[in-house]
Structures are given as C-alpha cells and as structure tokens.
Protein backbone atom coordinates (compact mmCIF):
# COMPACT_ATOMS: atom_id res chain seq x y z
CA UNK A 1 0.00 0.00 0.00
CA UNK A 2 1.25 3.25 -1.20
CA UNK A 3 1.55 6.18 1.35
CA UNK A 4 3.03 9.88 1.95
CA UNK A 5 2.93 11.45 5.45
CA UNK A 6 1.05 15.01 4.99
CA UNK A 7 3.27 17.78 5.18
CA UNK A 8 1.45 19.01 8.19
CA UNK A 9 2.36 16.58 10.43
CA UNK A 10 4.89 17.76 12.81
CA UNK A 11 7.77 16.57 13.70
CA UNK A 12 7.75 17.46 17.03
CA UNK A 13 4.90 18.34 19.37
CA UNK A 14 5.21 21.67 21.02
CA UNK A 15 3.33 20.30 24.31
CA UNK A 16 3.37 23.96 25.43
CA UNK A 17 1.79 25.44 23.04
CA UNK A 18 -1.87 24.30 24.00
CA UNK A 19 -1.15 26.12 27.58
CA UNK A 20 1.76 27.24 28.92
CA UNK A 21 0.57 27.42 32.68
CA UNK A 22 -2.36 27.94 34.79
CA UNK A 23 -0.51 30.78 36.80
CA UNK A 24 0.58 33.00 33.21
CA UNK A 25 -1.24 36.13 34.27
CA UNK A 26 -1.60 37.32 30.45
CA UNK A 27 -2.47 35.50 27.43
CA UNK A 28 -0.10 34.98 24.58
CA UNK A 29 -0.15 36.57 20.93
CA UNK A 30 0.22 33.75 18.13
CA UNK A 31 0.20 33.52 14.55
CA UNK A 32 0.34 31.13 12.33
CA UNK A 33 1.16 30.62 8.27
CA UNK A 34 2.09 27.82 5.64
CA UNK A 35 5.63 28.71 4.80
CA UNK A 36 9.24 26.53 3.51
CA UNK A 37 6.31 23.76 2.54
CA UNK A 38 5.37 23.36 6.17
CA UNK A 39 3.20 24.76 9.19
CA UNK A 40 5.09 27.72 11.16
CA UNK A 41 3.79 29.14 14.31
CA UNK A 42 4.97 31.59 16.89
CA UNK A 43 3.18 32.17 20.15
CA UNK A 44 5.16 34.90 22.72
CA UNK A 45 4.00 35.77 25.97
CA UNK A 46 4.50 39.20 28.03
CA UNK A 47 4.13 41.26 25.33
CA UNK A 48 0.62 42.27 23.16
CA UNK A 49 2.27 43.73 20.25
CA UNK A 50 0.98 42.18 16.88
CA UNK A 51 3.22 43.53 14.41
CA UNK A 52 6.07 41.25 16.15
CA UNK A 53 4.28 38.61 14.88
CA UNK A 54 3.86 39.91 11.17
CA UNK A 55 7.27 41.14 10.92
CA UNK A 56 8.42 37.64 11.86
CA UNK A 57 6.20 36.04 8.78
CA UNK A 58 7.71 38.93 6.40
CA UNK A 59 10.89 37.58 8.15
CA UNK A 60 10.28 33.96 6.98
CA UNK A 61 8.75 35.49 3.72
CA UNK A 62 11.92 36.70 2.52
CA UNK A 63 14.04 33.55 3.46
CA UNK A 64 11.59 31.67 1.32
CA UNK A 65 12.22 34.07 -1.34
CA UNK A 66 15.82 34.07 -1.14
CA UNK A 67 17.05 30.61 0.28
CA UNK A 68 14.58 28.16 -1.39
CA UNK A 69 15.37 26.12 -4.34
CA UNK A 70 12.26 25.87 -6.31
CA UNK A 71 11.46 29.93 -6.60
CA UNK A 72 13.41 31.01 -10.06
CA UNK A 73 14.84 34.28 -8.46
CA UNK A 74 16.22 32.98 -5.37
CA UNK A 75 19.71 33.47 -4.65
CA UNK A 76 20.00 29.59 -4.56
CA UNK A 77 18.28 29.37 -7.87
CA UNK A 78 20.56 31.67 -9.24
CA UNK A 79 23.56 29.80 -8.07
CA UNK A 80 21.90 26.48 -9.00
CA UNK A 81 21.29 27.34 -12.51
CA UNK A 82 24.63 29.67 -13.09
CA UNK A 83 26.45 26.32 -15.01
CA UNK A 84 29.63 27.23 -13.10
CA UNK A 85 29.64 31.42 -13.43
CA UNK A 86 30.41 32.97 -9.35
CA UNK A 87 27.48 34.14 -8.29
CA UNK A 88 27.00 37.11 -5.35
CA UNK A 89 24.62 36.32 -2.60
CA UNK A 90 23.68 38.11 0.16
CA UNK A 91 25.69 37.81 3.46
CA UNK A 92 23.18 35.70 5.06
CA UNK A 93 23.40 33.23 2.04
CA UNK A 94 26.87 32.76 1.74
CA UNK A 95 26.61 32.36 6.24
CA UNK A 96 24.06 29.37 5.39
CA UNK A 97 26.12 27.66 2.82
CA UNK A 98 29.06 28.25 4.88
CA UNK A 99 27.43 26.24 7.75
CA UNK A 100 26.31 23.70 5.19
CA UNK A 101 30.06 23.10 4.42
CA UNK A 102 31.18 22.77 8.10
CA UNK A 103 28.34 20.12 8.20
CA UNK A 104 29.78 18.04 5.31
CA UNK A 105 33.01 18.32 6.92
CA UNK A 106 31.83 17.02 10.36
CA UNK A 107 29.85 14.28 8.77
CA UNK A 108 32.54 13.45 6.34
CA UNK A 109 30.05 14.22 3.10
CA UNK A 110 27.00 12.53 4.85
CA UNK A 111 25.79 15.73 5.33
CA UNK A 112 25.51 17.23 1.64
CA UNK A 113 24.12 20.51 0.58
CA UNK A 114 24.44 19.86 -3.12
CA UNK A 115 22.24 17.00 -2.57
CA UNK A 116 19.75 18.88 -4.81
CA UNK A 117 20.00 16.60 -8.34
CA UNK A 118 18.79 13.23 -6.06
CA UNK A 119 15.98 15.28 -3.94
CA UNK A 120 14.96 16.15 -7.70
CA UNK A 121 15.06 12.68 -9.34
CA UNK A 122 13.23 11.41 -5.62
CA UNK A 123 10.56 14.44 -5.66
CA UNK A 124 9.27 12.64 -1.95
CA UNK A 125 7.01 15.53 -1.92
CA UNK A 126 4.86 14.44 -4.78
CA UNK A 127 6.04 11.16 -5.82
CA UNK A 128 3.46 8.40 -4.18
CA UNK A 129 5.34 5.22 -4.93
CA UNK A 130 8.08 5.80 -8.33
CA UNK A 131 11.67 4.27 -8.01
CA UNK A 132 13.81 6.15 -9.99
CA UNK A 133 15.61 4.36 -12.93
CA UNK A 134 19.59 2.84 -11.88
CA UNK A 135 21.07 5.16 -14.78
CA UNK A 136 19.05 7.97 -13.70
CA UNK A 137 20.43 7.58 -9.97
CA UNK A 138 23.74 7.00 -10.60
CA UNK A 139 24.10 10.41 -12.90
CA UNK A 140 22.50 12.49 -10.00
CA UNK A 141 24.76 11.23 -7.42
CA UNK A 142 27.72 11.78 -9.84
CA UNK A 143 26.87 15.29 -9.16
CA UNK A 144 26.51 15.50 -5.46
CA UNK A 145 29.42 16.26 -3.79
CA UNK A 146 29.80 19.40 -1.01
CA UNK A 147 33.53 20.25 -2.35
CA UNK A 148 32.66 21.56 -5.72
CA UNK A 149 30.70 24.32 -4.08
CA UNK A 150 33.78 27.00 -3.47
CA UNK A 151 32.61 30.18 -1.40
CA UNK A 152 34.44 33.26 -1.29
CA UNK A 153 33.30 35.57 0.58
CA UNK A 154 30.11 36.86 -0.70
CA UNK A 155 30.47 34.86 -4.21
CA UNK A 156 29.78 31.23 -4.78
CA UNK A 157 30.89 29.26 -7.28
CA UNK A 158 29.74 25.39 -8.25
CA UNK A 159 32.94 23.98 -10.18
CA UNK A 160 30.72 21.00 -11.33
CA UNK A 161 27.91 23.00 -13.62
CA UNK A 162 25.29 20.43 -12.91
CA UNK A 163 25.66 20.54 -8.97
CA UNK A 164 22.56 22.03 -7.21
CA UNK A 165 22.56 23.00 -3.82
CA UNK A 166 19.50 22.30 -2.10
CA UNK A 167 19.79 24.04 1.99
CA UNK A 168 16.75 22.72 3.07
CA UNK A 169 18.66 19.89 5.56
CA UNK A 170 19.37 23.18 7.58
CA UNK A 171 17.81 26.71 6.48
CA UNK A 172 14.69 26.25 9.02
CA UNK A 173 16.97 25.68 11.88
CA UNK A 174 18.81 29.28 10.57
CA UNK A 175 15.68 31.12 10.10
CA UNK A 176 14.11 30.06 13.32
CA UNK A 177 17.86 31.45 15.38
CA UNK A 178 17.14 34.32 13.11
CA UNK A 179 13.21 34.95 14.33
CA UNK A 180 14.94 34.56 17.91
CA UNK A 181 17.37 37.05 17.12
CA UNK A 182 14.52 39.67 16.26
CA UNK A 183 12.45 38.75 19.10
CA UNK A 184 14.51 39.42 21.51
CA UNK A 185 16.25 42.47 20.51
CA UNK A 186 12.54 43.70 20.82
CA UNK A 187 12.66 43.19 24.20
CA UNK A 188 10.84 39.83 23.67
CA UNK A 189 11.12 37.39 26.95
CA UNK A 190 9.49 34.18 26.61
CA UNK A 191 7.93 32.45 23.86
CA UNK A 192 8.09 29.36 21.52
CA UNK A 193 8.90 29.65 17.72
CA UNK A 194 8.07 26.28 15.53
CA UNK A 195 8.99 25.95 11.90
CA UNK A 196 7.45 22.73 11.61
CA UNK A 197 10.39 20.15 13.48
CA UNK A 198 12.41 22.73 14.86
CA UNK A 199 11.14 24.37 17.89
CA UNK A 200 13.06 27.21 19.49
CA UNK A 201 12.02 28.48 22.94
CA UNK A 202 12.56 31.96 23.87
CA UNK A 203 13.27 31.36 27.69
CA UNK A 204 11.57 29.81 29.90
CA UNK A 205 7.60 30.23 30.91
CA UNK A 206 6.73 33.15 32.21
CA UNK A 207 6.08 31.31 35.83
CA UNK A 208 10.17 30.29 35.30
CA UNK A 209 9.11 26.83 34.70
CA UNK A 210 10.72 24.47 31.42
CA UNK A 211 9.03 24.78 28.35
CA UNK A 212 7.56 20.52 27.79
CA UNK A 213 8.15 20.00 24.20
CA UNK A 214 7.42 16.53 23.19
CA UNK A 215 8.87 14.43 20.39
CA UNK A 216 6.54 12.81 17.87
CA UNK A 217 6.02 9.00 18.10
CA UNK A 218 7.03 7.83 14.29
CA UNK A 219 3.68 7.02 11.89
CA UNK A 220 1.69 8.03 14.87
CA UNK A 221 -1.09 9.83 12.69
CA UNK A 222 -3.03 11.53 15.95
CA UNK A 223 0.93 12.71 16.24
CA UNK A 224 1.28 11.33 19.47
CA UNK A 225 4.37 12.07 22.03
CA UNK A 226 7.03 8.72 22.54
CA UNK A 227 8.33 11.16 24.82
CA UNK A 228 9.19 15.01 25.81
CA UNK A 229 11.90 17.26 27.23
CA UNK A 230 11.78 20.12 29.36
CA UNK A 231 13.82 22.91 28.34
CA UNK A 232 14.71 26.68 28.66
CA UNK A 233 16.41 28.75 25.74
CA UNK A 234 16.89 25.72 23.86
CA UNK A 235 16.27 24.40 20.86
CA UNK A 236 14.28 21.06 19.65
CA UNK A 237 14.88 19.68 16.21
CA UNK A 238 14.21 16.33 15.06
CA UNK A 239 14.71 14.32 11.60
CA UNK A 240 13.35 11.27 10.45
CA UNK A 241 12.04 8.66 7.93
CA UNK A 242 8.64 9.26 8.94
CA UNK A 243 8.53 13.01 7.64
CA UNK A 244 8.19 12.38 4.05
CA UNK A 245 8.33 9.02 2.60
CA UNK A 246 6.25 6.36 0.76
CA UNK A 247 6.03 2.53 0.09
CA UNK A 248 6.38 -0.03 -2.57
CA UNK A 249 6.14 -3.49 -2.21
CA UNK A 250 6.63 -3.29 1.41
CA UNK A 251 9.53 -1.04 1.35
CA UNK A 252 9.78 2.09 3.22
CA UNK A 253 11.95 5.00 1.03
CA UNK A 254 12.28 8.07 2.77
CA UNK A 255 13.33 11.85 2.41
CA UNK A 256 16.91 11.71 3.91
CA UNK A 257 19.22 10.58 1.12
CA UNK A 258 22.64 8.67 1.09
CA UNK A 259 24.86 11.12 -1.45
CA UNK A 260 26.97 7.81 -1.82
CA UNK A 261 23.98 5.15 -2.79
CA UNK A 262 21.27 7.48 -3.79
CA UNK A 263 19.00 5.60 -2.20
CA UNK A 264 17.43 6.44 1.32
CA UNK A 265 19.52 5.92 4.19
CA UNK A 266 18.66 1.77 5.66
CA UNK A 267 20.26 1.82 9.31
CA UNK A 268 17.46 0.92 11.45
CA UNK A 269 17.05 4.86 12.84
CA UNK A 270 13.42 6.26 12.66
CA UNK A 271 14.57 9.23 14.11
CA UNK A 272 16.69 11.75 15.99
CA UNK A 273 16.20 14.37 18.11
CA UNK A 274 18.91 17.39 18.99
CA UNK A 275 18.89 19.34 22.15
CA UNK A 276 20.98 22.65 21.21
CA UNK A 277 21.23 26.38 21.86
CA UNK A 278 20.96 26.96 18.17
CA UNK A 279 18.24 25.69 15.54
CA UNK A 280 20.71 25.75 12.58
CA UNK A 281 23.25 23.19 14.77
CA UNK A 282 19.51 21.12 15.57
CA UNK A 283 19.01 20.92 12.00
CA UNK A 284 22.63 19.97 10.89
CA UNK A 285 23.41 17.67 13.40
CA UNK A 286 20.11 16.27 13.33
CA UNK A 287 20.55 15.29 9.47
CA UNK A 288 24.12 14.24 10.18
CA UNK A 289 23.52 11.61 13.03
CA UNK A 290 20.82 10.05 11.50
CA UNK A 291 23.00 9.90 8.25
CA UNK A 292 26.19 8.23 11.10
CA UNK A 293 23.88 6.00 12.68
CA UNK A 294 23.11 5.17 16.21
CA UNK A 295 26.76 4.24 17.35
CA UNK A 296 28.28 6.81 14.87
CA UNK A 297 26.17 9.35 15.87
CA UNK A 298 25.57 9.17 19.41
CA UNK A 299 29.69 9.17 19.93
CA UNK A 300 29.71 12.68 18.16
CA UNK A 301 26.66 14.29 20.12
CA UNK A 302 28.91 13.06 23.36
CA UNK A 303 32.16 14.92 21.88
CA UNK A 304 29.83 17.94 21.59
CA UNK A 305 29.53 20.61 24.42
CA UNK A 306 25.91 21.56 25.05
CA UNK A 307 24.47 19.37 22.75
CA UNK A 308 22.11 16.31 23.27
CA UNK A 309 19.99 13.99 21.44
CA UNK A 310 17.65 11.34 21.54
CA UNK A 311 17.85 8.44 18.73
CA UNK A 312 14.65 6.10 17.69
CA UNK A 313 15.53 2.74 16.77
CA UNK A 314 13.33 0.75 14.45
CA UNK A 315 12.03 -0.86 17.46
CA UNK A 316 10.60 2.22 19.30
CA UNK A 317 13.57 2.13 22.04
CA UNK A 318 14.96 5.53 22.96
CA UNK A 319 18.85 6.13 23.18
CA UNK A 320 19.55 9.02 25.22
CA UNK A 321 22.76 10.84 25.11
CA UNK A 322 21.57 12.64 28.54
CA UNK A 323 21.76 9.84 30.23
C-alpha cells in the first residue's frame, strides 16, 4: 500500500503550546502561516504587540524568497542554474552555505548541501510510490558532492555546472535562530517559535518553569508524544524517515538521502532528536547523526559541548545521550 505522510504533520509536538501554565497572568499573541512547505507558528507571551508577529512572517517570507530552491529568483536558484559562473549572494546566504560546508566536513560528506540533483530525481514531496531508474540515480549522485561548491566571501561558485545546492537539511533551523534574534532584541522574553520540526524556545515560561516539548512518536497519525523534554532557551529539532516518505512493495523510502547510494539511508534509525542552543546546529546535526547511525552518531553528540539527542531505533527504544 502506497503512502506519503502530509506535510502538516509535525515533527515534534510543542506540548506547550496548547497552555503554557495555569498561573501566566496574560495570554499569549500567536500567529500562524504555511511557509518553507510546512506549518510555522509563533506564540510569545509578556508582550501584546501584533506587528512582532507579522514582521516575523515577512521575516520567513523573505528567506523563502531568497534561500529556497524551487522559486526562479532565489539566490539559490541563481547559483543552481549559473552552469559554473560565481554568483554574489547576500551575506546571510553565503553564512548558510558556509554552515552547510562545516556540516559536510563534520559528517565526512554525509551531510551534503548539493544533494539537490537526487531530492529532484526522488521528488518525496509528490512522488506516491516511483523508483527512480539505476542510470538515472547514478548520474545524480555523480553530481553531489559538497567540495565543488567554493565560497568566497560573498560569491559562490559550483565547479561542477550540474551541482545544485538544495539548503533545506538546515535553512529552518537558521531562520528560526534568526526569528529569535529579532524577538529578543525587541525586548521579547518568553515564547516558543516552531517551523514545523524545529522548535526554538525563547526562555523559559513566564512562571520560570521548562518549556515541555514533546517528540513525535514515528507514523503516529493523531501525532502522538514517545516522549518530551523540558527545556529553557533551547532548541528542539528532530529528523526522520517518517517526515516524508512512501512505500512499494513493502519497502519504506524516505526523504533523507545517502549522497553515496542514492538511495534512502537503511540503518534501522526512525529518528533523531537534537537538544541545542541553536536551531541551525539542531538541523545539521540532526541530518548528520541520523546519516552516522546510532553508534556513529551518538559518539559525536557526546564529543559535543551543550548538545544532546535522543535516537529512535526501528524498534521504538529511545537512546539518550543525557543519560
């Protein structure tokens, strides 16, 4: 039986954002919009000043504008259909690509922001059940490789033409860190920003308690919690197969490619959750371990400082690094 998650379904539960506390004296400002092919919302308490809230959408608006892939006049687009000529991005861009690079590094090219040419072939976001051809596999992974994107300051360069870079293993995590950044040079205190699986808190509750932010049980449709952490001024982000996939013939293929198969990664993860101060290092490292496996990737996240994660196995077990 053929199968695709909906888009909508979160990766992680924001268990706060139903009801922060009983004893919050004022009720929190929200919004909500359908942005980077996912649900955002952003919900901040001690404060009753709306246009926070639509400056932070005009915020996402013009990430999506500049960092995504599939609008012709992004910067990304420009780069990804330059055939080779430097291109000038904006000092944000060329930030976000730089990260990207420091992720293939630490993953040793698991991690791959010119994964583009295989998300293309794939297409998990409307394909319901198509294996791509062999031939047509193996001449989109010829193309995916980190190194041939050179950055020089402000002006990237692909030195394979038909690379593609593709950011969205990590530009959510950046935007949300950016949101924070705005918030709280407004004065902001407390509050909870989710871009679909990465949550960033803003503090603590107003009452001083942990935010409870729990982490999606795998396939659970009703998007049940298999369990929750309490944190302050942290960030949440998890990755896994269950996000975007579909099935033939009994075989799960998900979202999260291998740059050296093609194929979905097949190492008995269903997920993994990062603990971090910053969303951008959630989404990278969240990407990368699953990509290193449980052993792999739980030995990094314990040669990390501030940085924790929880691992699902293909048997529902948890794997806690913070214990």
């Amino acid at each position: 039986m053929k199968r695709i998650l909906s888009i909508f379904s979160a990766a992680i539960i924001a268990c706060s954002l139903a009801g922060c506390s009983k004893s919050i004296s004022s009720e929190p400002i929200s919004t909500q919009a359908i942005l980077f092919d996912t649900v955002i919302s952003i919900e901040l308490y001690g404060t009753t000043d709306q246009t926070l809230l639509t400056e932070c959408i005009h915020i996402c608006e013009n990430y999506e504008q500049t960092l995504s892939r599939t609008i012709e006049t992004s910067e990304i687009s420009q780069i990804n259909h330059s055939g080779g000529t430097p291109v000038t991005v904006s000092a944000e861009t060329a930030d976000l690509i730089q990260k990207g690079l420091e992720y293939g590094d630490l993953s040793g090219g698991k991690f791959d922001i010119t994964i583009a040419p295989l998300s293309e072939l794939w297409d998990f976001k409307n394909n319901t059940g198509t294996i791509p051809a062999q031939d047509a596999i193996d001449e989109a992974k010829s193309h995916v490789n980190y190194k041939n994107v050179k950055l020089e300051n402000q002006t990237v360069t692909l030195t394979d033409p038909k690379a593609a870079i593709d950011l969205g293993g990590i530009a959510k995590g950046y935007i949300a860190d950016q949101l924070k950044s705005y918030l709280t040079g407004q004065g902001v205190e407390y509050g909870i920003i989710s871009l679909g699986g990465n949550v960033l808190t803003i503090g603590g509750k107003p009452d001083g308690a942990a935010y409870n932010i729990g982490v999606q049980k795998p396939f659970d449709e009703q998007n049940t919690a298999i369990t929750s952490v309490q944190v302050k001024d942290k960030s949440v982000v998890s990755s896994g197969v269950y996000e975007r996939y579909f099935k033939t013939d009994g075989k799960l293929y998900h979202h999260i490619l291998n740059p050296s198969t093609g194929y979905p990664y097949d190492n008995n993860l269903l997920g993994v959750t990062i603990i971090s101060d910053r969303s951008v290092d959630g989404d990278g490292l969240s990407t990368t371990c699953f990509a290193l496996g449980l052993d792999e990737g739980m030995a990094l996240i314990n040669r990390l400082d501030d940085v924790d994660a929880i691992f699902i196995t293909d048997d529902y077990q948890l794997h806690d690094t913070r214990k």
